[in-house]
PDB file of N, CA and C in Angstrom:
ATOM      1  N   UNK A   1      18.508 -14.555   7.157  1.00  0.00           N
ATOM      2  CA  UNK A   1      17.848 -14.047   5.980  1.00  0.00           C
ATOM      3  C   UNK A   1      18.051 -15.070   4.873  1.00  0.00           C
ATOM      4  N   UNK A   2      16.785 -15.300   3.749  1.00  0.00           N
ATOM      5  CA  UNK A   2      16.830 -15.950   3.349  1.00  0.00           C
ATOM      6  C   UNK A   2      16.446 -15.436   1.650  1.00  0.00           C
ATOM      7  N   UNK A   3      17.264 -16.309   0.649  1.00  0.00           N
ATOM      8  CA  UNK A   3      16.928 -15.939  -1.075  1.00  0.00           C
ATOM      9  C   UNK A   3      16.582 -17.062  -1.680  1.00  0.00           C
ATOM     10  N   UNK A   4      15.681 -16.977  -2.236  1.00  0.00           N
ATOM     11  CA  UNK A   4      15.297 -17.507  -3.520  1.00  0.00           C
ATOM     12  C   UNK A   4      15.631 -16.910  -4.691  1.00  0.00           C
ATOM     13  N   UNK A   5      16.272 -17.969  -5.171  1.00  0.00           N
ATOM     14  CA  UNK A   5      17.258 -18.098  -6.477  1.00  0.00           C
ATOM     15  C   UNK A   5      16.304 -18.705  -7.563  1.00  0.00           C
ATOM     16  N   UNK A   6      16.587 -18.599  -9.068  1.00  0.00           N
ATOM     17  CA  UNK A   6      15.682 -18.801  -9.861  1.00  0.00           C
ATOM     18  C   UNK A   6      16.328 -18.335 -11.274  1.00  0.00           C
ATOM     19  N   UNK A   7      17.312 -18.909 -12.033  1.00  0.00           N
ATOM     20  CA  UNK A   7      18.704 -19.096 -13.238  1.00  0.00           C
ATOM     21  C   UNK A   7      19.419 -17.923 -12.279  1.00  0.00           C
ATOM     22  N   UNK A   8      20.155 -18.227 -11.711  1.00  0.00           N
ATOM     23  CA  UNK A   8      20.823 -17.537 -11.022  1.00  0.00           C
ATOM     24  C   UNK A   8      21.079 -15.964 -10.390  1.00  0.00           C
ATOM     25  N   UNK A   9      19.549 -15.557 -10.554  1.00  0.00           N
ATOM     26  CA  UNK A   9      18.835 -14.108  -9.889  1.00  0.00           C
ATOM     27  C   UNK A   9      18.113 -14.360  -8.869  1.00  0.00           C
ATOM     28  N   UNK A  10      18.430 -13.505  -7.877  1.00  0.00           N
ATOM     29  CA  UNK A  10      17.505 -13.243  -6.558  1.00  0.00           C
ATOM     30  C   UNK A  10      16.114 -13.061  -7.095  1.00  0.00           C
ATOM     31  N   UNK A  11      15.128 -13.994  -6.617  1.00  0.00           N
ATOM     32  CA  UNK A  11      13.701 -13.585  -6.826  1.00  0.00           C
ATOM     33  C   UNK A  11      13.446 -13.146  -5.667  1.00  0.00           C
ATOM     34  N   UNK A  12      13.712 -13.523  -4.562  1.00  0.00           N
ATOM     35  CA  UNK A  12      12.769 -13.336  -3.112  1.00  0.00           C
ATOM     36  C   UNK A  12      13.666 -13.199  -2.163  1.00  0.00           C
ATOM     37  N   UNK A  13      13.344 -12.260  -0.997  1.00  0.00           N
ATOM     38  CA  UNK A  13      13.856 -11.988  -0.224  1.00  0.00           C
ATOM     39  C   UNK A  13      12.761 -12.059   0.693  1.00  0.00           C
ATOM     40  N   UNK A  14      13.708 -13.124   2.332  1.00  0.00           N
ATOM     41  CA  UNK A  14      12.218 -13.132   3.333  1.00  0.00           C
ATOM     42  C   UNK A  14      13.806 -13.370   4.794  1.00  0.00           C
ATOM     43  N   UNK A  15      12.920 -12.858   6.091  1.00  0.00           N
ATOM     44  CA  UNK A  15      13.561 -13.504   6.655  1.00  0.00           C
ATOM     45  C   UNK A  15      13.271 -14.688   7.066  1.00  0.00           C
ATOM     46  N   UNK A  16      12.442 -15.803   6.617  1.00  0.00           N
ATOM     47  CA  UNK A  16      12.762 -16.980   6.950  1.00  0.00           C
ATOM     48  C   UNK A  16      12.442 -17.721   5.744  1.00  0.00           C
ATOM     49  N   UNK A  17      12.547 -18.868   5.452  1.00  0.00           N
ATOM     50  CA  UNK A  17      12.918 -19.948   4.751  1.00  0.00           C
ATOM     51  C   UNK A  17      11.317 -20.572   4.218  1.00  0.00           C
ATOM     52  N   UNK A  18      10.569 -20.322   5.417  1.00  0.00           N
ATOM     53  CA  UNK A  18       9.085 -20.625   5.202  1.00  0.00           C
ATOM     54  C   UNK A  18       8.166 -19.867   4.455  1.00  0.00           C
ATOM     55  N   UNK A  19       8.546 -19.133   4.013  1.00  0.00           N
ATOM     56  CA  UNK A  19       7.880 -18.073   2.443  1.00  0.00           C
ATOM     57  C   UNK A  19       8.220 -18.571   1.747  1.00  0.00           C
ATOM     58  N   UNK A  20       8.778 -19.215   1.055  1.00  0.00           N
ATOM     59  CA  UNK A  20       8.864 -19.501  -0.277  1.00  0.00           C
ATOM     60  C   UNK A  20       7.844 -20.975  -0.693  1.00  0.00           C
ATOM     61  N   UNK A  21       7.158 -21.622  -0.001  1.00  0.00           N
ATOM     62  CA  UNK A  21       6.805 -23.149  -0.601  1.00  0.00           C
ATOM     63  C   UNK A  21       5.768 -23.074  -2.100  1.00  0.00           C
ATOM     64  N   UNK A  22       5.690 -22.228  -2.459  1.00  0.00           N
ATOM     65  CA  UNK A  22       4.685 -22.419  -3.504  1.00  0.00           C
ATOM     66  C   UNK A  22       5.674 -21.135  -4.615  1.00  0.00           C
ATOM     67  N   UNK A  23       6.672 -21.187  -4.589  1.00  0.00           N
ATOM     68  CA  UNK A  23       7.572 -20.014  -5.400  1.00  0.00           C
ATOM     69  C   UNK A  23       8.222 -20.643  -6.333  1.00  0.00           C
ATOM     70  N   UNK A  24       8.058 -20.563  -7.436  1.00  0.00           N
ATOM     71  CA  UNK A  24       9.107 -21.633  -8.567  1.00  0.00           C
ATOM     72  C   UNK A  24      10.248 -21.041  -8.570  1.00  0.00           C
ATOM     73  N   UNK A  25      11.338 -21.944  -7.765  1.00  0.00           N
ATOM     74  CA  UNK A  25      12.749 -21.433  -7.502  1.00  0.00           C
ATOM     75  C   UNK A  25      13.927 -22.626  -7.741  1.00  0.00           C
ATOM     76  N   UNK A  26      14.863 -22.426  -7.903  1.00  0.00           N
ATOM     77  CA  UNK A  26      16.095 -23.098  -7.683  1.00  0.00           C
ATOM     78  C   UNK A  26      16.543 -24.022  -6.604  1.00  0.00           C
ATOM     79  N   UNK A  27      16.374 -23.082  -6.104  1.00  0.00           N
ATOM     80  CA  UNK A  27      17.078 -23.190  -4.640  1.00  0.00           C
ATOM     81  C   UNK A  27      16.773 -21.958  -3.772  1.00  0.00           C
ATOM     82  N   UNK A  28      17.405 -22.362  -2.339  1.00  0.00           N
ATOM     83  CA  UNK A  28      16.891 -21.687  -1.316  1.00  0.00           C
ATOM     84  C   UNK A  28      18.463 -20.823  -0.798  1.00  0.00           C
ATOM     85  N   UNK A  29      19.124 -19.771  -0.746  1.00  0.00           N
ATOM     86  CA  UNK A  29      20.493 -19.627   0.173  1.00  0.00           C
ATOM     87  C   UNK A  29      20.118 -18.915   1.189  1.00  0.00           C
ATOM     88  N   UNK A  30      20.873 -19.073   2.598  1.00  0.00           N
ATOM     89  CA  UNK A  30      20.895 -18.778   3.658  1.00  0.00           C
ATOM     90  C   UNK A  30      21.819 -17.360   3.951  1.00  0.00           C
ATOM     91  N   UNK A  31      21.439 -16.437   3.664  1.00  0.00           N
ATOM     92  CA  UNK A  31      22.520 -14.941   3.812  1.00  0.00           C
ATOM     93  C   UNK A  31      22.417 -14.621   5.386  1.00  0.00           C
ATOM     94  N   UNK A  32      23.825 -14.752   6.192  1.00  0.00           N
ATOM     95  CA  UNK A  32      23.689 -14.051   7.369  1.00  0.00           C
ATOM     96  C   UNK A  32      24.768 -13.151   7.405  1.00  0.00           C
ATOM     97  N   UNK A  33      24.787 -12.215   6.202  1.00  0.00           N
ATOM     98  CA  UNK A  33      25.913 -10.997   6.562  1.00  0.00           C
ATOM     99  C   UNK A  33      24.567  -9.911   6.351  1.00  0.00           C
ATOM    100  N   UNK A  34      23.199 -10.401   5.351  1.00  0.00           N
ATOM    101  CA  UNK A  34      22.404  -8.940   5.108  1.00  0.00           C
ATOM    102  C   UNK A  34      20.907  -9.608   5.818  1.00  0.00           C
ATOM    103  N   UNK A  35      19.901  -8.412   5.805  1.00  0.00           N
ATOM    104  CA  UNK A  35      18.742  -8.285   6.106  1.00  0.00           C
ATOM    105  C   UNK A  35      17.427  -8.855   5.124  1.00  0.00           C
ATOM    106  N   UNK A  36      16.726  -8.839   4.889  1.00  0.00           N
ATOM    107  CA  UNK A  36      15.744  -8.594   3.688  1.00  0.00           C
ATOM    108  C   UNK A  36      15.493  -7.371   3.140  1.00  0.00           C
ATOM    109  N   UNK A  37      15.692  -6.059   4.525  1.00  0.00           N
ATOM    110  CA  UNK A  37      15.391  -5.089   4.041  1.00  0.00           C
ATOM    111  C   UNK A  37      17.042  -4.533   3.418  1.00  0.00           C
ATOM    112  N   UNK A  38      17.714  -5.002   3.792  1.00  0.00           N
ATOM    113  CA  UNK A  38      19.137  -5.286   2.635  1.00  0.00           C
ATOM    114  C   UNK A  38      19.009  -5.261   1.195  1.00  0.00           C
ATOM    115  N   UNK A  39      17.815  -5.880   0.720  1.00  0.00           N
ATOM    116  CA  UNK A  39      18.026  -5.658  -0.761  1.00  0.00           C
ATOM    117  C   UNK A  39      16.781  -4.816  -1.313  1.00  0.00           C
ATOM    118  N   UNK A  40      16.396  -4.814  -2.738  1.00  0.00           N
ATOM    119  CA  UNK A  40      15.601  -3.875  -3.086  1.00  0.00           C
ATOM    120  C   UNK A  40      15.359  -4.584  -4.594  1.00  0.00           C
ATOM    121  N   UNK A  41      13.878  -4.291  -5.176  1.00  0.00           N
ATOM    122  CA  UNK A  41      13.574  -5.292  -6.229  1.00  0.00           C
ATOM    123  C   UNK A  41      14.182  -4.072  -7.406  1.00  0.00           C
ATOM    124  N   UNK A  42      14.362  -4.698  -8.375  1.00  0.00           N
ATOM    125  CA  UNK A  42      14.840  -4.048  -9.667  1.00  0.00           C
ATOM    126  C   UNK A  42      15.520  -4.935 -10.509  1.00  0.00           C
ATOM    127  N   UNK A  43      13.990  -4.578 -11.598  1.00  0.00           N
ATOM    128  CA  UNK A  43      14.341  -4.742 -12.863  1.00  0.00           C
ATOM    129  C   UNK A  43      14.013  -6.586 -12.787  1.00  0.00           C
ATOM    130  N   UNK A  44      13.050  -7.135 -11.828  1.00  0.00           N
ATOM    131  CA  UNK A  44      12.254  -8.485 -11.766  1.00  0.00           C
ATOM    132  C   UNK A  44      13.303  -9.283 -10.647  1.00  0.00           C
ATOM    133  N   UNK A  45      14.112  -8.462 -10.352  1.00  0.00           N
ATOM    134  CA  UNK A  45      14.805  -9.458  -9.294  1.00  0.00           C
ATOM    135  C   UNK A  45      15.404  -8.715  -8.393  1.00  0.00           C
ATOM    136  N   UNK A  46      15.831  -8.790  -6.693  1.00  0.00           N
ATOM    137  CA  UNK A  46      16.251  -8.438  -6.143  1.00  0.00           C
ATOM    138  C   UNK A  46      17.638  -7.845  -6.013  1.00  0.00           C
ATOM    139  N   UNK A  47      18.359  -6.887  -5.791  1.00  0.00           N
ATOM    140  CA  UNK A  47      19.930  -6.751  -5.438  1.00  0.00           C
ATOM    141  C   UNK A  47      19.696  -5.885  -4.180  1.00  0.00           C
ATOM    142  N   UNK A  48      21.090  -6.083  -3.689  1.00  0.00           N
ATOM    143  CA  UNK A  48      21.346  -5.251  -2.406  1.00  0.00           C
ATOM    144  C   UNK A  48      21.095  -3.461  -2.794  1.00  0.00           C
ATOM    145  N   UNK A  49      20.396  -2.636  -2.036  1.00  0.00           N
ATOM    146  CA  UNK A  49      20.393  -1.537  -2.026  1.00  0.00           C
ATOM    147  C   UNK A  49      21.678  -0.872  -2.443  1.00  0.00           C
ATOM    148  N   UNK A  50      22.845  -0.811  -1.652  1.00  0.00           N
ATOM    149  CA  UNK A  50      24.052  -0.509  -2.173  1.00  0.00           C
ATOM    150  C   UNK A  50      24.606  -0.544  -3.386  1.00  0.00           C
ATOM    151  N   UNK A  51      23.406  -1.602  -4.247  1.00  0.00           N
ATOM    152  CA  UNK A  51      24.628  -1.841  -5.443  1.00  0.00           C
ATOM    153  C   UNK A  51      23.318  -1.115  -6.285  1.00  0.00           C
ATOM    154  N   UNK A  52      21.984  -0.686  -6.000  1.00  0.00           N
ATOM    155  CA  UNK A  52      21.172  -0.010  -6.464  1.00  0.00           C
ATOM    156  C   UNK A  52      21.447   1.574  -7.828  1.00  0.00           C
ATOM    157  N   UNK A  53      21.624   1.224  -8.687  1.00  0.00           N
ATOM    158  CA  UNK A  53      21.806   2.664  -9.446  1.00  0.00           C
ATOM    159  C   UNK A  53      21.011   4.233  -8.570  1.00  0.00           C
ATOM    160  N   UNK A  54      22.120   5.346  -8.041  1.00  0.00           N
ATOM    161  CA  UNK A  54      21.677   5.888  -7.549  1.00  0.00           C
ATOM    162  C   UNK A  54      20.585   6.891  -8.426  1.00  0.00           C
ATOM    163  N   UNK A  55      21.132   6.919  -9.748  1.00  0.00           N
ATOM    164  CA  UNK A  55      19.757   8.079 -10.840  1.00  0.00           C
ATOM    165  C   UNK A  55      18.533   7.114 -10.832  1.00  0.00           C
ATOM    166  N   UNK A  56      18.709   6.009 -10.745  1.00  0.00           N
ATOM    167  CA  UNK A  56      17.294   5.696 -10.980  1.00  0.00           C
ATOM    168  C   UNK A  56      16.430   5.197  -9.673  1.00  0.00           C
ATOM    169  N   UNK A  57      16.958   5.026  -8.776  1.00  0.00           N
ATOM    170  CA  UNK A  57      16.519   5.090  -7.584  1.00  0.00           C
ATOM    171  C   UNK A  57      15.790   6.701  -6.851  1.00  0.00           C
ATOM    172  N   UNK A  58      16.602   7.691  -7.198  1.00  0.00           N
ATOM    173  CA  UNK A  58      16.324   8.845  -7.297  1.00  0.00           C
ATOM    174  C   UNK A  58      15.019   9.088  -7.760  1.00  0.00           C
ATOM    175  N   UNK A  59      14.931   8.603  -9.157  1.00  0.00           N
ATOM    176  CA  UNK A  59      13.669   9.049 -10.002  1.00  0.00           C
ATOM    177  C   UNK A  59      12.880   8.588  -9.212  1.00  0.00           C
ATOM    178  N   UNK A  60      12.962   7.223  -8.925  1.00  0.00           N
ATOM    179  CA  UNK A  60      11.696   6.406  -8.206  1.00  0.00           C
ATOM    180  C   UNK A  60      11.153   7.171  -6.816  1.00  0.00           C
ATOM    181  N   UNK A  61      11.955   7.745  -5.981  1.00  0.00           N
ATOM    182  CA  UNK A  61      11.994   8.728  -5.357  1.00  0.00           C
ATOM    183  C   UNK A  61      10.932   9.862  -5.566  1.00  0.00           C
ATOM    184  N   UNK A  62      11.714  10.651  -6.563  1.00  0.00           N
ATOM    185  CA  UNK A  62      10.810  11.320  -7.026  1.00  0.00           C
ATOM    186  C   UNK A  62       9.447  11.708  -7.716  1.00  0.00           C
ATOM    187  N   UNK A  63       9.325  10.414  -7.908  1.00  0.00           N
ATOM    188  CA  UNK A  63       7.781   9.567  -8.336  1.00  0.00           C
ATOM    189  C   UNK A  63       6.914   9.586  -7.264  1.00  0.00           C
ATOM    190  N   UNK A  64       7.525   9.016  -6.324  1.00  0.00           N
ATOM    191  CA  UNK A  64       6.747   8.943  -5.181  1.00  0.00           C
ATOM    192  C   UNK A  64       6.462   9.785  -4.747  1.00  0.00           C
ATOM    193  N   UNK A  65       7.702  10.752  -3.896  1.00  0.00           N
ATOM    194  CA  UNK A  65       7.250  12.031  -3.422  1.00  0.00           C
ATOM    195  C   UNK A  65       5.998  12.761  -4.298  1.00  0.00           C
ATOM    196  N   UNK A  66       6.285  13.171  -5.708  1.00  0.00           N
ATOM    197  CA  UNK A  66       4.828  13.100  -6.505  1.00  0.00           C
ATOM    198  C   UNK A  66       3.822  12.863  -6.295  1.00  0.00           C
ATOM    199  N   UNK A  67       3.590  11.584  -6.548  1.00  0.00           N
ATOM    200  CA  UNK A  67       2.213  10.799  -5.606  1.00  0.00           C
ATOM    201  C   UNK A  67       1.349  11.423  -4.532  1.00  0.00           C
ATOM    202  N   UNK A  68       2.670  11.619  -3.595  1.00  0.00           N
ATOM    203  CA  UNK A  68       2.046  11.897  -2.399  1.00  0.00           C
ATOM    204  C   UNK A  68       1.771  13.246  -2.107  1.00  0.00           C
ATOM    205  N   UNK A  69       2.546  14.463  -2.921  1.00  0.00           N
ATOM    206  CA  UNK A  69       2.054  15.151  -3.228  1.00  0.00           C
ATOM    207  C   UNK A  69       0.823  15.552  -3.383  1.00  0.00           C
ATOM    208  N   UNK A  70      -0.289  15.132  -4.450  1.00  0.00           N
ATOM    209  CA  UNK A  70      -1.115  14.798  -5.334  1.00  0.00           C
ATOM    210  C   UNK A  70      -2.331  14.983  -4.073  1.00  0.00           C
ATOM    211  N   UNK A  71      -1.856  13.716  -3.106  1.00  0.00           N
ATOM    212  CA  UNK A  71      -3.016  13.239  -2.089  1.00  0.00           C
ATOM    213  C   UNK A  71      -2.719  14.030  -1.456  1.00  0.00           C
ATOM    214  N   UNK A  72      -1.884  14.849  -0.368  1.00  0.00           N
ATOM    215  CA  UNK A  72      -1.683  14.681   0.402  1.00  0.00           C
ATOM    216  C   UNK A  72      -1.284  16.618   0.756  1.00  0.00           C
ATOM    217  N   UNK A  73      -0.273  16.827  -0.070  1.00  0.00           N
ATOM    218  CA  UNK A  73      -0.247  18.502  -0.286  1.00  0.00           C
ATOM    219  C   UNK A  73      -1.055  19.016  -1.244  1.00  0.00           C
ATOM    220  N   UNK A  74      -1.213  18.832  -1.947  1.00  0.00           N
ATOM    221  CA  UNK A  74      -2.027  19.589  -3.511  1.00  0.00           C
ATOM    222  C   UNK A  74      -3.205  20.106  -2.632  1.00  0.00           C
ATOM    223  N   UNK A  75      -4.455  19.448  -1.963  1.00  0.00           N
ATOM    224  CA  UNK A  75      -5.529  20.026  -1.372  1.00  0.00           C
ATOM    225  C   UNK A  75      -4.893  21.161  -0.416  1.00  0.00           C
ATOM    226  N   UNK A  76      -4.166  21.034   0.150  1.00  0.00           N
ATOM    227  CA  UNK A  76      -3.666  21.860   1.352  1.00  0.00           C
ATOM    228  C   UNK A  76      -3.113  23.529   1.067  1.00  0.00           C
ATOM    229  N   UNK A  77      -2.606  22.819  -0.603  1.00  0.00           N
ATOM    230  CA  UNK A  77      -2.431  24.120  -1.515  1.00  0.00           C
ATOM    231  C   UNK A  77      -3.647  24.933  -2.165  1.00  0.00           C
ATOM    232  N   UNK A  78      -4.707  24.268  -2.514  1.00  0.00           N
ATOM    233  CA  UNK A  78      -5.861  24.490  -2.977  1.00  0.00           C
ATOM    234  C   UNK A  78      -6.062  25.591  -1.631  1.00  0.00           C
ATOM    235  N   UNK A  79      -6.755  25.004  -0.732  1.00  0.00           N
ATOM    236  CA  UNK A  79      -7.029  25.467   0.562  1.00  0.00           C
ATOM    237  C   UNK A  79      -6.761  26.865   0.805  1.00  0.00           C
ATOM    238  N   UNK A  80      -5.006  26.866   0.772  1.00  0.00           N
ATOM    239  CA  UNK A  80      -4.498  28.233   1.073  1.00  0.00           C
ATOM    240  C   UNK A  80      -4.559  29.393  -0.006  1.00  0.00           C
ATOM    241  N   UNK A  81      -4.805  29.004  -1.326  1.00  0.00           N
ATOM    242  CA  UNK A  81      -4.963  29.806  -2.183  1.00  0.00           C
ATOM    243  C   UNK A  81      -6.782  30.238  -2.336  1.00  0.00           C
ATOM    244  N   UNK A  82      -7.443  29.885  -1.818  1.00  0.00           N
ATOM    245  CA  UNK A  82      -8.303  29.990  -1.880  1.00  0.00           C
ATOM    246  C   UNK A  82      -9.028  30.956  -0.397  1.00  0.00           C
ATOM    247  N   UNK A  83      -8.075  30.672   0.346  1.00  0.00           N
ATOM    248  CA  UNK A  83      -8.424  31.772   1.856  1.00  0.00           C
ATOM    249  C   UNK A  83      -7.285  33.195   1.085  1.00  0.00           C
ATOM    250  N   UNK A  84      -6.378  32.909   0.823  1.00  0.00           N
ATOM    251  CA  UNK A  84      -5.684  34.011   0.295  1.00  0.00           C
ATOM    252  C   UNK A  84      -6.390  34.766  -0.431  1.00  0.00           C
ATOM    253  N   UNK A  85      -6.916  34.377  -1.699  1.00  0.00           N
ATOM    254  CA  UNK A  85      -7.830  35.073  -2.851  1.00  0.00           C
ATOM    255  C   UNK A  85      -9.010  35.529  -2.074  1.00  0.00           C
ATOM    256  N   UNK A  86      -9.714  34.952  -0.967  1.00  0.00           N
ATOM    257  CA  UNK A  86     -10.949  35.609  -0.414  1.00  0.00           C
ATOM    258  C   UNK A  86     -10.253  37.006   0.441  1.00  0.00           C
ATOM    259  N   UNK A  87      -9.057  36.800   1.033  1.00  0.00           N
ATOM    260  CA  UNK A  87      -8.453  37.523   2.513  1.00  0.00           C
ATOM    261  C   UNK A  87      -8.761  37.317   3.692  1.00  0.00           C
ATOM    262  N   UNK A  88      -9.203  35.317   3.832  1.00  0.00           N
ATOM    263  CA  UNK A  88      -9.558  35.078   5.130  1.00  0.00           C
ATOM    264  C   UNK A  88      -8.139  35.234   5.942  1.00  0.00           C
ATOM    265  N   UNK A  89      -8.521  35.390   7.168  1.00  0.00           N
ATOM    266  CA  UNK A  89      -7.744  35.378   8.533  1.00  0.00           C
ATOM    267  C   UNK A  89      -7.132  34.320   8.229  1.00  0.00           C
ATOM    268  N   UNK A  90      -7.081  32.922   8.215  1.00  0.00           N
ATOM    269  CA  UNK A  90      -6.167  31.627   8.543  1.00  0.00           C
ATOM    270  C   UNK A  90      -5.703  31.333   7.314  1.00  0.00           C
ATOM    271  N   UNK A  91      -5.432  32.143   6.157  1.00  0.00           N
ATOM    272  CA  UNK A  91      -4.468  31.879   4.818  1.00  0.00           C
ATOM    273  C   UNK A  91      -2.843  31.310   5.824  1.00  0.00           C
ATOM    274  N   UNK A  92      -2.233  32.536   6.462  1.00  0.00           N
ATOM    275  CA  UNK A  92      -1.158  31.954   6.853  1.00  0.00           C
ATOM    276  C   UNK A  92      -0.981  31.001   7.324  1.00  0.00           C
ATOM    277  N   UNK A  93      -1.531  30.162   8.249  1.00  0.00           N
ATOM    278  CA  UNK A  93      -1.984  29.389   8.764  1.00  0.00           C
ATOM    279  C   UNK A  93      -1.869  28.203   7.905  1.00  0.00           C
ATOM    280  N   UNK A  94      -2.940  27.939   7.098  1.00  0.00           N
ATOM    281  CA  UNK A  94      -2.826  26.891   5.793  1.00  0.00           C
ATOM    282  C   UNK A  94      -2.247  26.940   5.265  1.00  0.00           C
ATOM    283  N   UNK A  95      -0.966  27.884   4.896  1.00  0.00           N
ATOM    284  CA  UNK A  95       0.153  28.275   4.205  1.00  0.00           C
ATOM    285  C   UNK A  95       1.132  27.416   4.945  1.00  0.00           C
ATOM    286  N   UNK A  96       1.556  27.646   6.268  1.00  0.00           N
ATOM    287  CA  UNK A  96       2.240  26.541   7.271  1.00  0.00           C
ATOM    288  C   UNK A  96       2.211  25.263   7.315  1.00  0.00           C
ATOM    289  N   UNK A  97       0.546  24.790   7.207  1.00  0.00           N
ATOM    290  CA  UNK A  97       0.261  23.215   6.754  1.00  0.00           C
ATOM    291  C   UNK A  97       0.525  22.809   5.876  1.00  0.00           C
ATOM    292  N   UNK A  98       0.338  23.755   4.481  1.00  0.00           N
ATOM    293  CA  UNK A  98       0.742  23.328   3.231  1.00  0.00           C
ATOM    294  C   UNK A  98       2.307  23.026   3.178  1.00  0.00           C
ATOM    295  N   UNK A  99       2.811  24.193   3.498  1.00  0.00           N
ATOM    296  CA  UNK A  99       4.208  23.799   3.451  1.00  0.00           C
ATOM    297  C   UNK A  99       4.858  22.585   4.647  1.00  0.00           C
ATOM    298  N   UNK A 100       4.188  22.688   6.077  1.00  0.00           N
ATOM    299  CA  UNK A 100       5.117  21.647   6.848  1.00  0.00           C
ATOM    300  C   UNK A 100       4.819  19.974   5.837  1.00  0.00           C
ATOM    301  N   UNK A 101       3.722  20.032   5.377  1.00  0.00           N
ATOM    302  CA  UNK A 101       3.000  18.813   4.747  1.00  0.00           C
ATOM    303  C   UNK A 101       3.995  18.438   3.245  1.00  0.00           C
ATOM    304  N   UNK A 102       4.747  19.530   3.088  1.00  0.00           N
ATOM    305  CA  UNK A 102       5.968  18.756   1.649  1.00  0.00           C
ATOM    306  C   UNK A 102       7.099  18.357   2.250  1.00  0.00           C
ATOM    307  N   UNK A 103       7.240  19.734   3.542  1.00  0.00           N
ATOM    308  CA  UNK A 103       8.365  19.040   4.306  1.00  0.00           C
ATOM    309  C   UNK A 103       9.022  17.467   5.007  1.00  0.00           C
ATOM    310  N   UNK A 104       7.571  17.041   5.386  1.00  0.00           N
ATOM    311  CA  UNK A 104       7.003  16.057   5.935  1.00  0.00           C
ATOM    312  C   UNK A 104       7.966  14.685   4.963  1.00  0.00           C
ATOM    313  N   UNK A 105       6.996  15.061   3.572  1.00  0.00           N
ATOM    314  CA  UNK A 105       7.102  13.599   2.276  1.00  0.00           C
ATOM    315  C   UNK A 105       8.510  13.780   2.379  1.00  0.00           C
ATOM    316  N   UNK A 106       9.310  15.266   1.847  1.00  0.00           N
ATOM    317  CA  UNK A 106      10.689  15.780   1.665  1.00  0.00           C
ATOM    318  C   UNK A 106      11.422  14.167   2.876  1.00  0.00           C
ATOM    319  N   UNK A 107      11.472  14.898   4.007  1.00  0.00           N
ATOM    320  CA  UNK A 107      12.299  14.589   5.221  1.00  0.00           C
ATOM    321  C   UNK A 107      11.724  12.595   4.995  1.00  0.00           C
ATOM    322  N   UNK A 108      10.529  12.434   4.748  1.00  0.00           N
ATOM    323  CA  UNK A 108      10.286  10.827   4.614  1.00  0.00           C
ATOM    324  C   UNK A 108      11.052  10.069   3.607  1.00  0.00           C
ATOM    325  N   UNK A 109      10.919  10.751   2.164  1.00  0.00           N
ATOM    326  CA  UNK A 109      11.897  10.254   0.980  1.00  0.00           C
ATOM    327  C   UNK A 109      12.987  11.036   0.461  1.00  0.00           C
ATOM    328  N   UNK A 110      13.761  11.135   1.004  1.00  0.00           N
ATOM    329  CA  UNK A 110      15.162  11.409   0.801  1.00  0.00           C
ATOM    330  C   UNK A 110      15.720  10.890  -0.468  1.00  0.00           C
ATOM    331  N   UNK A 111      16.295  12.234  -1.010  1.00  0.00           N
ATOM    332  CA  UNK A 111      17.541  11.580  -2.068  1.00  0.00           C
ATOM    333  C   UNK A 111      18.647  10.870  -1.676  1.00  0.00           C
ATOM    334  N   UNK A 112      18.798  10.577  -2.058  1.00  0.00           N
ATOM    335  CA  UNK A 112      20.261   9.935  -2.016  1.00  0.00           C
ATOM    336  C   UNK A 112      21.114  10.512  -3.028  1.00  0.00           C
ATOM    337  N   UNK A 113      22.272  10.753  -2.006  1.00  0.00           N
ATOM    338  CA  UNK A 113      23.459  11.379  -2.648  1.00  0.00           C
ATOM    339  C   UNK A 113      24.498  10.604  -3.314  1.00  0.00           C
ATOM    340  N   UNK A 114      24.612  11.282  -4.563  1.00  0.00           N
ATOM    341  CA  UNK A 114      25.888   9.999  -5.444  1.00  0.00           C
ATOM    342  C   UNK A 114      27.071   9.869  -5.187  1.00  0.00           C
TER     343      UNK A 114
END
């Protein structure tokens, strides 16, 4: 695994050495204790996940899950409230989708515990 350095902050994280030729950098260091997916961008430069602030990683979290919300459950909620309010047959039904479908984002983006 490889960093690009740039006044002495991680800009880039790659695993090989051949990403960077057109990157205005420092220098190049060779890390073989972490991954690429080892670190995480914040705040214009890379650090290791571990050393990541867990509240604000959280939020970002919770941003997302949001998002996907939006696309992804919100119609599914529409859906079921709308067979409910008529008294179609398959409300429960879309009630199940709606809900396995937060479960889904839930179980994909995880909090992290402090």
């Amino acid at each position: 695994m490889y960093k690009a350095i740039k006044d002495n902050k991680i800009i880039a994280v790659s695993d090989t050495d051949a990403e960077f030729p057109c990157l205005n950098k420092d220098n190049i260091v060779e890390d073989a204790t972490h991954t690429a997916t080892d670190y995480i961008e914040y705040k214009g430069e890379y650090v290791l996940q571990k050393d990541y602030p867990v509240e604000e990683r959280n939020e970002q979290i919770r941003a997302e899950r949001q998002a996907r919300y939006v696309i992804e459950s919100d119609p599914l909620r529409l859906d079921y409230d709308e067979a409910l309010a008529r008294g179609q047959d398959n409300a429960e039904e879309l009630k199940e989708q709606w809900l396995a479908s937060k479960d889904k984002i839930r179980e994909e983006l995880p909090y992290l515990e402090k």
